[in-house]
PDB file of N, CA and C in Angstrom:
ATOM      1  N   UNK A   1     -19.649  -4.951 -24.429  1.00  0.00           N
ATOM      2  CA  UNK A   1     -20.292  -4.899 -23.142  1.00  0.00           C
ATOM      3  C   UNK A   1     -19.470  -4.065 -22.171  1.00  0.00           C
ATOM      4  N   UNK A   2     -18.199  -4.227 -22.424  1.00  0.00           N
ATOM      5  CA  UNK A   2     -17.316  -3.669 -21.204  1.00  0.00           C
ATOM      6  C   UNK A   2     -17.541  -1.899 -21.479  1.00  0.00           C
ATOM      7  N   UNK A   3     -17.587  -2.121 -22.892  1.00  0.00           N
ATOM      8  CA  UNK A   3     -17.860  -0.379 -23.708  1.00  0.00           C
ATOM      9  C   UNK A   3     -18.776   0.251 -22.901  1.00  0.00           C
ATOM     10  N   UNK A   4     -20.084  -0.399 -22.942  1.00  0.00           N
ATOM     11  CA  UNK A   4     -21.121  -0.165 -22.640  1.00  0.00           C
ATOM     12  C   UNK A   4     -21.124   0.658 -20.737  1.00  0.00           C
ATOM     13  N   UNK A   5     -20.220  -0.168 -20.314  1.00  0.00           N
ATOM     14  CA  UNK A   5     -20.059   0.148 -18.808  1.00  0.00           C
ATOM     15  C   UNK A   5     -19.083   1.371 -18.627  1.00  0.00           C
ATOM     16  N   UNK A   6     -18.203   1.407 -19.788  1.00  0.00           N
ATOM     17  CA  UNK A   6     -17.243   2.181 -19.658  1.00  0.00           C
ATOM     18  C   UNK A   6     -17.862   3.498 -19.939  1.00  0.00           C
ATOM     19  N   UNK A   7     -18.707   3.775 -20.519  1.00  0.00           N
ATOM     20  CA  UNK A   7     -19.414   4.611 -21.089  1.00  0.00           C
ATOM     21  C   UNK A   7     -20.890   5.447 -19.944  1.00  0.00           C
ATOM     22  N   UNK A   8     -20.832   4.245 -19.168  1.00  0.00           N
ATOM     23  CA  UNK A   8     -21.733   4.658 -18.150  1.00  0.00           C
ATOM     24  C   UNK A   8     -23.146   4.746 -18.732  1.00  0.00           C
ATOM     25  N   UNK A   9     -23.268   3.701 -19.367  1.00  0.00           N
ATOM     26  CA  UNK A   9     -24.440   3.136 -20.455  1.00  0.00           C
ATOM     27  C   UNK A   9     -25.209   1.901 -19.881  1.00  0.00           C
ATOM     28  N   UNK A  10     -25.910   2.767 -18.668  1.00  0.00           N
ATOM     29  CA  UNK A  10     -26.542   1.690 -17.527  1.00  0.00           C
ATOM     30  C   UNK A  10     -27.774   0.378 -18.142  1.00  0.00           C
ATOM     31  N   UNK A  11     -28.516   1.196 -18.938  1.00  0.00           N
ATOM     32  CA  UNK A  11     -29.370   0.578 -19.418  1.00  0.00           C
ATOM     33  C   UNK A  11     -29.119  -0.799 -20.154  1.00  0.00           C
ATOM     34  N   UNK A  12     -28.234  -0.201 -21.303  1.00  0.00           N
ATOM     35  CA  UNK A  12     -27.460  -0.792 -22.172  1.00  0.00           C
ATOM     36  C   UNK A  12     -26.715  -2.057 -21.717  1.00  0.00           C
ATOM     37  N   UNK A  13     -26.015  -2.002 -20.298  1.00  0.00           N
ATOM     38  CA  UNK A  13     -24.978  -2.805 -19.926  1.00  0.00           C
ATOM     39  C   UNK A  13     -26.298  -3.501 -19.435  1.00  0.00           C
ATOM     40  N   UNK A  14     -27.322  -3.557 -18.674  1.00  0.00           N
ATOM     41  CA  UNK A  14     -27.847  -4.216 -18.291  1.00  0.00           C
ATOM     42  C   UNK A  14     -28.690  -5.365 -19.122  1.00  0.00           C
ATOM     43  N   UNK A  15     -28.992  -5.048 -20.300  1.00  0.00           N
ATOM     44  CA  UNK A  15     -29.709  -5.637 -21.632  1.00  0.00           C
ATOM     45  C   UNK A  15     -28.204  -6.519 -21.513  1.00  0.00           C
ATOM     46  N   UNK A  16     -27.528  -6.181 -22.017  1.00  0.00           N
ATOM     47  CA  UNK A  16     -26.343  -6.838 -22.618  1.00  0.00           C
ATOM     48  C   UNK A  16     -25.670  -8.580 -21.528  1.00  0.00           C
ATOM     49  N   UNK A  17     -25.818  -7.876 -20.161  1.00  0.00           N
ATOM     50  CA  UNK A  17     -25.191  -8.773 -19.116  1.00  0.00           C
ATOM     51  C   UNK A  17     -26.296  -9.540 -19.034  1.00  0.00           C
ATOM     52  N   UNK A  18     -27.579  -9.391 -19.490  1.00  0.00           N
ATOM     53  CA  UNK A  18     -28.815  -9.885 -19.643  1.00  0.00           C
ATOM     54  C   UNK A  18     -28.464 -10.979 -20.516  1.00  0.00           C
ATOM     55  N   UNK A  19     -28.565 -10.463 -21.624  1.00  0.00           N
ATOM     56  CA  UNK A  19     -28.080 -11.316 -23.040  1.00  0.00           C
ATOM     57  C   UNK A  19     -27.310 -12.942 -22.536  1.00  0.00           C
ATOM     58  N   UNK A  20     -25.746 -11.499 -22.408  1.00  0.00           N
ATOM     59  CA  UNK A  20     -24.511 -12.666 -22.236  1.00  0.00           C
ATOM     60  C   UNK A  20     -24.800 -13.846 -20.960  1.00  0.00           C
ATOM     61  N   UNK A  21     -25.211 -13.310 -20.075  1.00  0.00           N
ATOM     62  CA  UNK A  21     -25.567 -14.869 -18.850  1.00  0.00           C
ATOM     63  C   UNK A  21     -26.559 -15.770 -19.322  1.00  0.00           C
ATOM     64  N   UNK A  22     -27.754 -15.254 -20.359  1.00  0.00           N
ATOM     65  CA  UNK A  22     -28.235 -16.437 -21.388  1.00  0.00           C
ATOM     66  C   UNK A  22     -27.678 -17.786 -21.982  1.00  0.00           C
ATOM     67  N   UNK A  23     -26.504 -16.613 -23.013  1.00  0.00           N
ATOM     68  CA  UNK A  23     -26.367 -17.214 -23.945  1.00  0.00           C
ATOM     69  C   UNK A  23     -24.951 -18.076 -23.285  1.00  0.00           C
ATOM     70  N   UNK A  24     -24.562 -17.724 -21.851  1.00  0.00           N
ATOM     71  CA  UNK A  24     -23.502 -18.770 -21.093  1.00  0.00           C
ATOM     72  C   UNK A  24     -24.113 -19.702 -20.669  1.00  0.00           C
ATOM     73  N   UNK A  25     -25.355 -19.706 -20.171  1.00  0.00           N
ATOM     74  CA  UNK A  25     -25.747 -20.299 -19.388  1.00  0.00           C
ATOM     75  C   UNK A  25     -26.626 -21.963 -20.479  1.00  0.00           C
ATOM     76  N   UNK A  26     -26.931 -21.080 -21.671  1.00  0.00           N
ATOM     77  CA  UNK A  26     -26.922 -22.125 -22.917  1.00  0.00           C
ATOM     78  C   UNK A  26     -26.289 -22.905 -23.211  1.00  0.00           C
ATOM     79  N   UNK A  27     -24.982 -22.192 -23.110  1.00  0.00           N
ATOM     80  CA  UNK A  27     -23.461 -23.235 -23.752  1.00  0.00           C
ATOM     81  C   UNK A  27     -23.304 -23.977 -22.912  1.00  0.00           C
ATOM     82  N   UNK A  28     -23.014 -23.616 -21.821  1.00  0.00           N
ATOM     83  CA  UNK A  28     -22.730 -24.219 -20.399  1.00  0.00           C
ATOM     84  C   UNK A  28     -23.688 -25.767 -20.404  1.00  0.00           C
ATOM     85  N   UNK A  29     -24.837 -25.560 -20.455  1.00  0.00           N
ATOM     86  CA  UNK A  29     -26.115 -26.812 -20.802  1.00  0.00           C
ATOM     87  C   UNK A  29     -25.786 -27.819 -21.611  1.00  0.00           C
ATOM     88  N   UNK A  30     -24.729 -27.471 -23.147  1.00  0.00           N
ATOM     89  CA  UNK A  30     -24.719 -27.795 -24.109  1.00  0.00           C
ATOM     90  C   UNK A  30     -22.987 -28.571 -24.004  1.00  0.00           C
ATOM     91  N   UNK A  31     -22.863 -27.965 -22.882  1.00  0.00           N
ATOM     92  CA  UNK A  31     -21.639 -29.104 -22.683  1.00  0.00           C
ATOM     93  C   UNK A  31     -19.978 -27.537 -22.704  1.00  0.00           C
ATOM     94  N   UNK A  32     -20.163 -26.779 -23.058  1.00  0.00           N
ATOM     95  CA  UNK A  32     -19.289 -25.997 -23.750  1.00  0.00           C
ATOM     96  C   UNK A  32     -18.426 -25.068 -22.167  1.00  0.00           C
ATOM     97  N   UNK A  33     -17.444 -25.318 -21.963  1.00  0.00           N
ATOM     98  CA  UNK A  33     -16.153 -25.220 -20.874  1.00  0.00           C
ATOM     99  C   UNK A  33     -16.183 -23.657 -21.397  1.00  0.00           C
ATOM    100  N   UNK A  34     -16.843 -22.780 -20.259  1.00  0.00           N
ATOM    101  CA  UNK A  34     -16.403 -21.136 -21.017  1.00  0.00           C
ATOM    102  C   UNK A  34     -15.296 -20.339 -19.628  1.00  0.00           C
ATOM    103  N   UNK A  35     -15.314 -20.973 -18.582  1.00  0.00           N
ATOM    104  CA  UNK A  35     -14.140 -20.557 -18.038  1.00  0.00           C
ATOM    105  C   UNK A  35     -12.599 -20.250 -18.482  1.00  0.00           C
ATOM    106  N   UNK A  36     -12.386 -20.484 -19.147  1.00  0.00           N
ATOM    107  CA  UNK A  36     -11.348 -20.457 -19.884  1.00  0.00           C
ATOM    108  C   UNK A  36     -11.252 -19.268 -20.729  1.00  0.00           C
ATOM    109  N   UNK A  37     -11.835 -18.900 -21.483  1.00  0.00           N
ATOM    110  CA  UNK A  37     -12.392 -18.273 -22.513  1.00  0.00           C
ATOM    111  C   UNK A  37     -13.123 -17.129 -22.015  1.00  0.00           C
ATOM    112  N   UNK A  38     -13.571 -16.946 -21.190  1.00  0.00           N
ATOM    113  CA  UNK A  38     -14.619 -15.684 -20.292  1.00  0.00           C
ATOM    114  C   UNK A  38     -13.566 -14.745 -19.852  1.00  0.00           C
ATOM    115  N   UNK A  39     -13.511 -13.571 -20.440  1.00  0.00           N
ATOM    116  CA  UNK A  39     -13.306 -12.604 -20.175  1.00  0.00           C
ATOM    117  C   UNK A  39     -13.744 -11.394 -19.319  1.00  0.00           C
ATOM    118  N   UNK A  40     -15.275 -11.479 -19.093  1.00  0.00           N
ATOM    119  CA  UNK A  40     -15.829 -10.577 -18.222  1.00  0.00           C
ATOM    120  C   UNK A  40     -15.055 -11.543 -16.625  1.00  0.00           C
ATOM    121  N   UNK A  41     -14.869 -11.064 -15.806  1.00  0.00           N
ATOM    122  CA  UNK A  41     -15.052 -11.081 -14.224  1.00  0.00           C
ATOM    123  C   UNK A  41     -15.598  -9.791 -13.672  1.00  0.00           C
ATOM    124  N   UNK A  42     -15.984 -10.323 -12.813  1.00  0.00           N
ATOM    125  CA  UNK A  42     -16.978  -8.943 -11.889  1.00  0.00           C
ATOM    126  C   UNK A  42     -16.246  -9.046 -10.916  1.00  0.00           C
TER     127      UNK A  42
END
C-alpha cells in the first residue's frame, strides 16, 4: 500500500486504503487490538 502511494498510484492506493480500513475495521469488531501492530499512520 505504502508502494502504491510511493509510486503515485492514486487509484490503486485508494482501492487498497479502501480494502485495509475494511478489513481493520472487521478485526477491530472481532475483538483483535491492531494499534500496536498498524503500521500505516497518516
Amino acid at each position: 500500500m505504502l508502494l502504491a502511494r510511493k509510486e503515485n498510484a492514486t487509484e490503486t492506493y485508494a482501492k487498497l486504503k479502501d480494502e485495509y480500513l475494511t478489513i481493520k475495521a472487521l478485526l477491530n469488531v472481532s475483538g483483535v487490538n491492531l494499534v500496536d501492530i498498524d503500521k500505516i499512520k497518516e
